[in-house]
Protein backbone atom coordinates (compact mmCIF):
# COMPACT_ATOMS: atom_id res chain seq x y z
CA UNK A 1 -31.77 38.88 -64.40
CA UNK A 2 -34.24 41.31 -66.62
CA UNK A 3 -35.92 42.24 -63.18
CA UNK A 4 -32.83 43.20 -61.50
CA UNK A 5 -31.56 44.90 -64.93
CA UNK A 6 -35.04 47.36 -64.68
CA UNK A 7 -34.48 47.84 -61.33
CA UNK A 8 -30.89 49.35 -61.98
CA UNK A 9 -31.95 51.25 -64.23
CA UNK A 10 -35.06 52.50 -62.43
CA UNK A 11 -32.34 53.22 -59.42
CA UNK A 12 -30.52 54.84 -62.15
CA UNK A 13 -33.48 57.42 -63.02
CA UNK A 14 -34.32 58.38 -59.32
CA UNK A 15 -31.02 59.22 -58.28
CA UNK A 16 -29.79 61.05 -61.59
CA UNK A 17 -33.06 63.45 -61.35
CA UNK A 18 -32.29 63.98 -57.06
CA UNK A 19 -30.31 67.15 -58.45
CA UNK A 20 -33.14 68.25 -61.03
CA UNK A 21 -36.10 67.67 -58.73
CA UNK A 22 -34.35 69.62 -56.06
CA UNK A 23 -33.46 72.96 -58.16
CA UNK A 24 -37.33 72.69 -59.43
CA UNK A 25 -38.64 72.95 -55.94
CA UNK A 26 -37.87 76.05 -55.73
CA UNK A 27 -39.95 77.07 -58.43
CA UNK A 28 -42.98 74.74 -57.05
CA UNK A 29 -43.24 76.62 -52.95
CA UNK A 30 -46.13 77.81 -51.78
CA UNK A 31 -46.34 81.71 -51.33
CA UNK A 32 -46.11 82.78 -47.74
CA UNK A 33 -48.43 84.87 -46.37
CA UNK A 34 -47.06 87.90 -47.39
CA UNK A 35 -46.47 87.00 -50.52
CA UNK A 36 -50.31 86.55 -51.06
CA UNK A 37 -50.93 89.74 -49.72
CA UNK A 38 -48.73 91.16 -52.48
CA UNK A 39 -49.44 92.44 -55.60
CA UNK A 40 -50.43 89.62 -58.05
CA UNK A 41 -47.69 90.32 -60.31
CA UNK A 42 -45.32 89.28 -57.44
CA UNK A 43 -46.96 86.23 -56.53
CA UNK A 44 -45.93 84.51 -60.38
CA UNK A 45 -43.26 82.62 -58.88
CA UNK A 46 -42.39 80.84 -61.90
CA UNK A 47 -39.39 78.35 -62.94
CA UNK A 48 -39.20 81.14 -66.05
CA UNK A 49 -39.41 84.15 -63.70
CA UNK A 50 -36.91 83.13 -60.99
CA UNK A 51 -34.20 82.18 -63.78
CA UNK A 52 -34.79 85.91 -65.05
CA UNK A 53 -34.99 87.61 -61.92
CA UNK A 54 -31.90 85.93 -60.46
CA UNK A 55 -30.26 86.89 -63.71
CA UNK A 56 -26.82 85.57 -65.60
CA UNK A 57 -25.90 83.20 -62.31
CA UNK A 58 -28.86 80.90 -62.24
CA UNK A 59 -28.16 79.90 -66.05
CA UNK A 60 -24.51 78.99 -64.72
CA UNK A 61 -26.38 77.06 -61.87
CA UNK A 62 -28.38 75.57 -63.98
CA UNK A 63 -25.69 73.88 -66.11
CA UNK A 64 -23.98 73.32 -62.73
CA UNK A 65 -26.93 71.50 -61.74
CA UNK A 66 -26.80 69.04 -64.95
CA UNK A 67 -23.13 68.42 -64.83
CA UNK A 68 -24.24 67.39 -61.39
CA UNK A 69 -26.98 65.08 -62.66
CA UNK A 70 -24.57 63.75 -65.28
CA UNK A 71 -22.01 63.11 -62.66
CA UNK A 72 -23.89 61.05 -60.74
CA UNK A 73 -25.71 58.69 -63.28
CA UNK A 74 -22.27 57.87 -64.55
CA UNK A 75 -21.16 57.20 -61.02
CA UNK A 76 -23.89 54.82 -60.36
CA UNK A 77 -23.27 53.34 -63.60
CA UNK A 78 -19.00 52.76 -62.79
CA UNK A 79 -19.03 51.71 -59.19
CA UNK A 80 -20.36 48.91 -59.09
CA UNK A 81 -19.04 45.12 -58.39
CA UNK A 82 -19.58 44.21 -61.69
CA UNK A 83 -17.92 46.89 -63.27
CA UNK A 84 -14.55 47.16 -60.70
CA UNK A 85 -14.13 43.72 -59.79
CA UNK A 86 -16.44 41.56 -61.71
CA UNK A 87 -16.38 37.75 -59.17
CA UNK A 88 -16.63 34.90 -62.39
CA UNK A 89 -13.46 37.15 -63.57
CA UNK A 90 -12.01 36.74 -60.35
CA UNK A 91 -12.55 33.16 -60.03
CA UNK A 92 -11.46 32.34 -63.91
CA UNK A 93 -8.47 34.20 -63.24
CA UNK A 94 -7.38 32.19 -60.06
CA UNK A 95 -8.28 28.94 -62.02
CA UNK A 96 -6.52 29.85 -65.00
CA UNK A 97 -3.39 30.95 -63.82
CA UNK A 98 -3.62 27.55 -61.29
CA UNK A 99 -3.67 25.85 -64.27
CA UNK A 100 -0.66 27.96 -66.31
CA UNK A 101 -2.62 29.09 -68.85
CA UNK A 102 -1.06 32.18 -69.29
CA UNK A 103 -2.34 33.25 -72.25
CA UNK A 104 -5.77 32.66 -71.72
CA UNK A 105 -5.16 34.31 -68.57
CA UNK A 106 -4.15 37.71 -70.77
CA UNK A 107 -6.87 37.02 -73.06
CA UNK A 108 -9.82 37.14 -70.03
CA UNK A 109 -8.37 40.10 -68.92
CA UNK A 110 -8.36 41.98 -72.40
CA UNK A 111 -11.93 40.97 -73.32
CA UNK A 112 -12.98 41.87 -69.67
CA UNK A 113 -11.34 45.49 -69.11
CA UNK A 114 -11.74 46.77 -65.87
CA UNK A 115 -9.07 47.68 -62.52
CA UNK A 116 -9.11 43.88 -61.44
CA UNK A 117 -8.24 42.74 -65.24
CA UNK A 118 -5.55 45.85 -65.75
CA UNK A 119 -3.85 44.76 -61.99
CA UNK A 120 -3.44 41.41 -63.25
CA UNK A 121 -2.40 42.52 -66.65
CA UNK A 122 0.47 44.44 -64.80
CA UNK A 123 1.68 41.50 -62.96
CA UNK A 124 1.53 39.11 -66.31
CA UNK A 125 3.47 41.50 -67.72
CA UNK A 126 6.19 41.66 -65.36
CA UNK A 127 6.47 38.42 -65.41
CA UNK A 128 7.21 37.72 -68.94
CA UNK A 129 9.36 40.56 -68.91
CA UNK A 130 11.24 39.50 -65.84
CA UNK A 131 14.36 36.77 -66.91
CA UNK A 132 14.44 35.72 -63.07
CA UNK A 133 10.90 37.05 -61.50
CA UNK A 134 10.91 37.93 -57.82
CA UNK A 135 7.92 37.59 -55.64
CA UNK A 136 8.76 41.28 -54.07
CA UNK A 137 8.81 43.00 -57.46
CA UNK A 138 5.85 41.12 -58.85
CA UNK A 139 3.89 42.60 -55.68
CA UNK A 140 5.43 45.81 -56.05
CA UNK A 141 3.89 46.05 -59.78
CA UNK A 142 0.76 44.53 -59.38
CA UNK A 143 -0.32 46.85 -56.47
CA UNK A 144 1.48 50.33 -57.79
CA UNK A 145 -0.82 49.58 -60.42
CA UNK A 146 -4.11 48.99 -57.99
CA UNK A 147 -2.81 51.86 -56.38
CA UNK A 148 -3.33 53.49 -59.51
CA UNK A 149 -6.95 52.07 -60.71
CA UNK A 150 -8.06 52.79 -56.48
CA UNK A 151 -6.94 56.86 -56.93
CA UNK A 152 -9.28 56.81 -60.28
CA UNK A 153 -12.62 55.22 -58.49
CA UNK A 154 -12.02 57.08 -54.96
CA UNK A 155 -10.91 60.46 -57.43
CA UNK A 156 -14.45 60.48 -59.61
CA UNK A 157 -16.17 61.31 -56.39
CA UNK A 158 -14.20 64.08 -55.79
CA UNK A 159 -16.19 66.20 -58.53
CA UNK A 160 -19.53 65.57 -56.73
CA UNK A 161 -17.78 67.23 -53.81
CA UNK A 162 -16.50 70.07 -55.98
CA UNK A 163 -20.20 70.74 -57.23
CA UNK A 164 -21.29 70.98 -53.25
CA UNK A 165 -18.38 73.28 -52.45
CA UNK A 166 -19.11 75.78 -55.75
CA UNK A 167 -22.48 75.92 -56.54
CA UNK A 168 -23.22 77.69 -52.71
CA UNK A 169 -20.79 79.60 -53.68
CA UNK A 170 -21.92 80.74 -56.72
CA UNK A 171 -25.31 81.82 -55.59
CA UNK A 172 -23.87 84.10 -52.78
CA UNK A 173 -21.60 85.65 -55.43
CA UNK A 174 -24.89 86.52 -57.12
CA UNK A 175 -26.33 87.50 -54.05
CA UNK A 176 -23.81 90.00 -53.21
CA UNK A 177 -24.29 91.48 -56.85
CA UNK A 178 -28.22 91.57 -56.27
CA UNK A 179 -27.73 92.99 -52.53
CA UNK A 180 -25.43 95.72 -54.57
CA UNK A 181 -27.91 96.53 -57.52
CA UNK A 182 -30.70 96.64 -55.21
CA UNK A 183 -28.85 99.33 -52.67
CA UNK A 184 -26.77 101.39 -55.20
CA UNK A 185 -30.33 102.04 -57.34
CA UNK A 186 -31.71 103.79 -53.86
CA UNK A 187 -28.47 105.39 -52.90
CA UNK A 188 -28.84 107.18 -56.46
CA UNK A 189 -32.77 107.97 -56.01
CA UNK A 190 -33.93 108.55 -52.76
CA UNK A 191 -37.58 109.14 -53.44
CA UNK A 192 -37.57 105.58 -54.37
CA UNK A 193 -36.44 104.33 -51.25
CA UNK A 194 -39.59 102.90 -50.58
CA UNK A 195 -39.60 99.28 -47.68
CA UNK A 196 -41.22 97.96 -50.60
CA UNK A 197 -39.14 98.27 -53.60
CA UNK A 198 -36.06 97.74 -51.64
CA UNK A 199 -37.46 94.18 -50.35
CA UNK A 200 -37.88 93.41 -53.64
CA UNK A 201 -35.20 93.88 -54.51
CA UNK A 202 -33.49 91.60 -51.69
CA UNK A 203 -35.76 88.80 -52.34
CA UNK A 204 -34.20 88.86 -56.00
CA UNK A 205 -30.79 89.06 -54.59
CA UNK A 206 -31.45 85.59 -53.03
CA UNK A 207 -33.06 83.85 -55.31
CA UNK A 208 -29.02 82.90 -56.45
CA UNK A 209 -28.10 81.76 -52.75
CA UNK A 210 -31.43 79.49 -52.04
CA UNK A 211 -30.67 77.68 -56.07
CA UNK A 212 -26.75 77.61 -54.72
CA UNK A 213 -28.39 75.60 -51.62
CA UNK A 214 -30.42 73.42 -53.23
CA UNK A 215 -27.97 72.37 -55.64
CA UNK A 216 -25.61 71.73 -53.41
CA UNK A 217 -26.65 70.19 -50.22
CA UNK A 218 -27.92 66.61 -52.41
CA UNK A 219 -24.69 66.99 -54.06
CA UNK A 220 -22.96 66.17 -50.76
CA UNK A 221 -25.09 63.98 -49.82
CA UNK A 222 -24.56 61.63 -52.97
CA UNK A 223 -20.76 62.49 -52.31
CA UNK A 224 -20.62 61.03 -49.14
CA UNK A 225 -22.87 57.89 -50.61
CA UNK A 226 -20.30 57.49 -53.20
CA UNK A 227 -17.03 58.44 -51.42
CA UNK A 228 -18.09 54.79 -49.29
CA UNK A 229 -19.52 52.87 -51.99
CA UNK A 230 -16.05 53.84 -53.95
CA UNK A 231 -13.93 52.82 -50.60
CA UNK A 232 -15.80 49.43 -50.79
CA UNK A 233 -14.75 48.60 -54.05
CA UNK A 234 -10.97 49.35 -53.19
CA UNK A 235 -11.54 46.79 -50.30
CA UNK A 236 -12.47 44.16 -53.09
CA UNK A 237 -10.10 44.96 -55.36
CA UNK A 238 -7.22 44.44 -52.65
CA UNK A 239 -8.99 41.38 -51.81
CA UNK A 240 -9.03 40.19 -55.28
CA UNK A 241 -5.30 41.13 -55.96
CA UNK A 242 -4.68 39.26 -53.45
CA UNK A 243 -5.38 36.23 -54.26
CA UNK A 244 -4.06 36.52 -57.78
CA UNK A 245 -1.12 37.55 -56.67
CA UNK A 246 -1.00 34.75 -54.26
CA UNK A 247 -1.87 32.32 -57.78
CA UNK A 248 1.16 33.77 -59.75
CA UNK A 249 3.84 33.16 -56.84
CA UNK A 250 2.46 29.59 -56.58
CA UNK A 251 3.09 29.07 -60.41
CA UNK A 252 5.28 31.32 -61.64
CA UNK A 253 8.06 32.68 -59.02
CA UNK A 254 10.44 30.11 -57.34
């Protein structure tokens, strides 16, 4: 149990710094040849440098970029069996309400909260609401409820998807403001219109798209991880609804 416990959170550590190790590359590249042919104040290609030169953006990519990380440690944390549909819960329940314990049926599923427990919950309550409880109405209840906890676990991974979608976005918004300071500056000097000086400025311009890019390609990638791990769980939690459902007919509804 402790090995599998460091292991999670080992798991938990690689993937929440995917986002963080990604953005840094950027800073770490290699010059290209041309770059080491430049002068040597252009080849400083540091983390501190590119944040300046790609100006007020980057900072905003940069907290995109750890609401990203964020996002995804606490999604690895939430979907998981244990934590959506926990099995000795599942198999208490089933025994307990076999047995018409009712109440200690309630009690499991308030010390254990989770969707499974709060489905179950929905259906107990019907039930002692109910003065003649139908089968059809009990269902109806118990799964507008899982319909419920499925939209929350399938709707956290919608964020990831909203971080790959904005932060591309983002850095061409500052590229098209670099592109612009870079042009208007020689449209209002001319002697400066130097090959030179106007490629640097372009390769500032960009900095915003590539950090956009980086950000955002792993955060699709974990999206589309999640988006099926999250689908999975739904398939156990109908599963598991189920067969409590199935338990309460049996005991409860004539």
């Amino acid at each position: 149990m402790i090995g599998r416990k460091n292991m999670s959170g080992m798991a938990i550590i690689a993937v929440g710094a995917v986002l963080l190790i990604a953005a840094a590359t950027v800073a770490a590249q290699e010059p290209s040849a041309a770059a080491r042919a430049a002068p040597a104040a252009a080849q400083a290609w540091t983390l501190r440098r590119i944040m300046h030169d790609g100006g007020w953006l980057m900072w905003l990519l940069a907290a995109v970029s750890v609401v990203g990380v964020a996002l995804t440690v606490y999604l690895w944390m939430t979907l998981r069996v244990a934590q959506v549909v926990p099995r000795f819960l599942h198999r208490e329940l089933v025994e307990k309400i076999r047995a018409g314990s009712m109440d200690d049926v309630r009690r499991a599923c308030e010390y254990r909260p989770c969707p499974l427990s709060l489905v179950v919950l929905a259906g107990i309550d019907y039930l002692r609401a109910a003065h003649n409880p139908k089968g059809d109405v009990l269902k109806d209840a118990m799964e507008s409820e899982g319909v419920r906890q499925a939209e929350g676990l399938m709707g956290q991974t919608q964020y990831l998807l909203d971080i790959a979608v904005i932060a591309p976005m983002i850095g061409l918004l500052g590229t098209i403001f670099g592109m612009i300071q870079a042009f208007s500056g020689v449209a209002f000097d001319i002697a400066s219109a130097k090959p030179v000086v106007l490629a640097a400025g372009v390769s500032k311009a960009l900095l915003t798209t590539a950090f956009g890019l980086v950000i955002g390609i792993p955060a699709m990638a974990l999206y589309a991880y999640f988006r099926r791990k999250a689908a999975m769980l739904v398939s156990l939690l109908e599963v598991a609804t189920t067969d409590v459902l199935t338990a309460l007919v049996d005991s409860k509804v004539k």
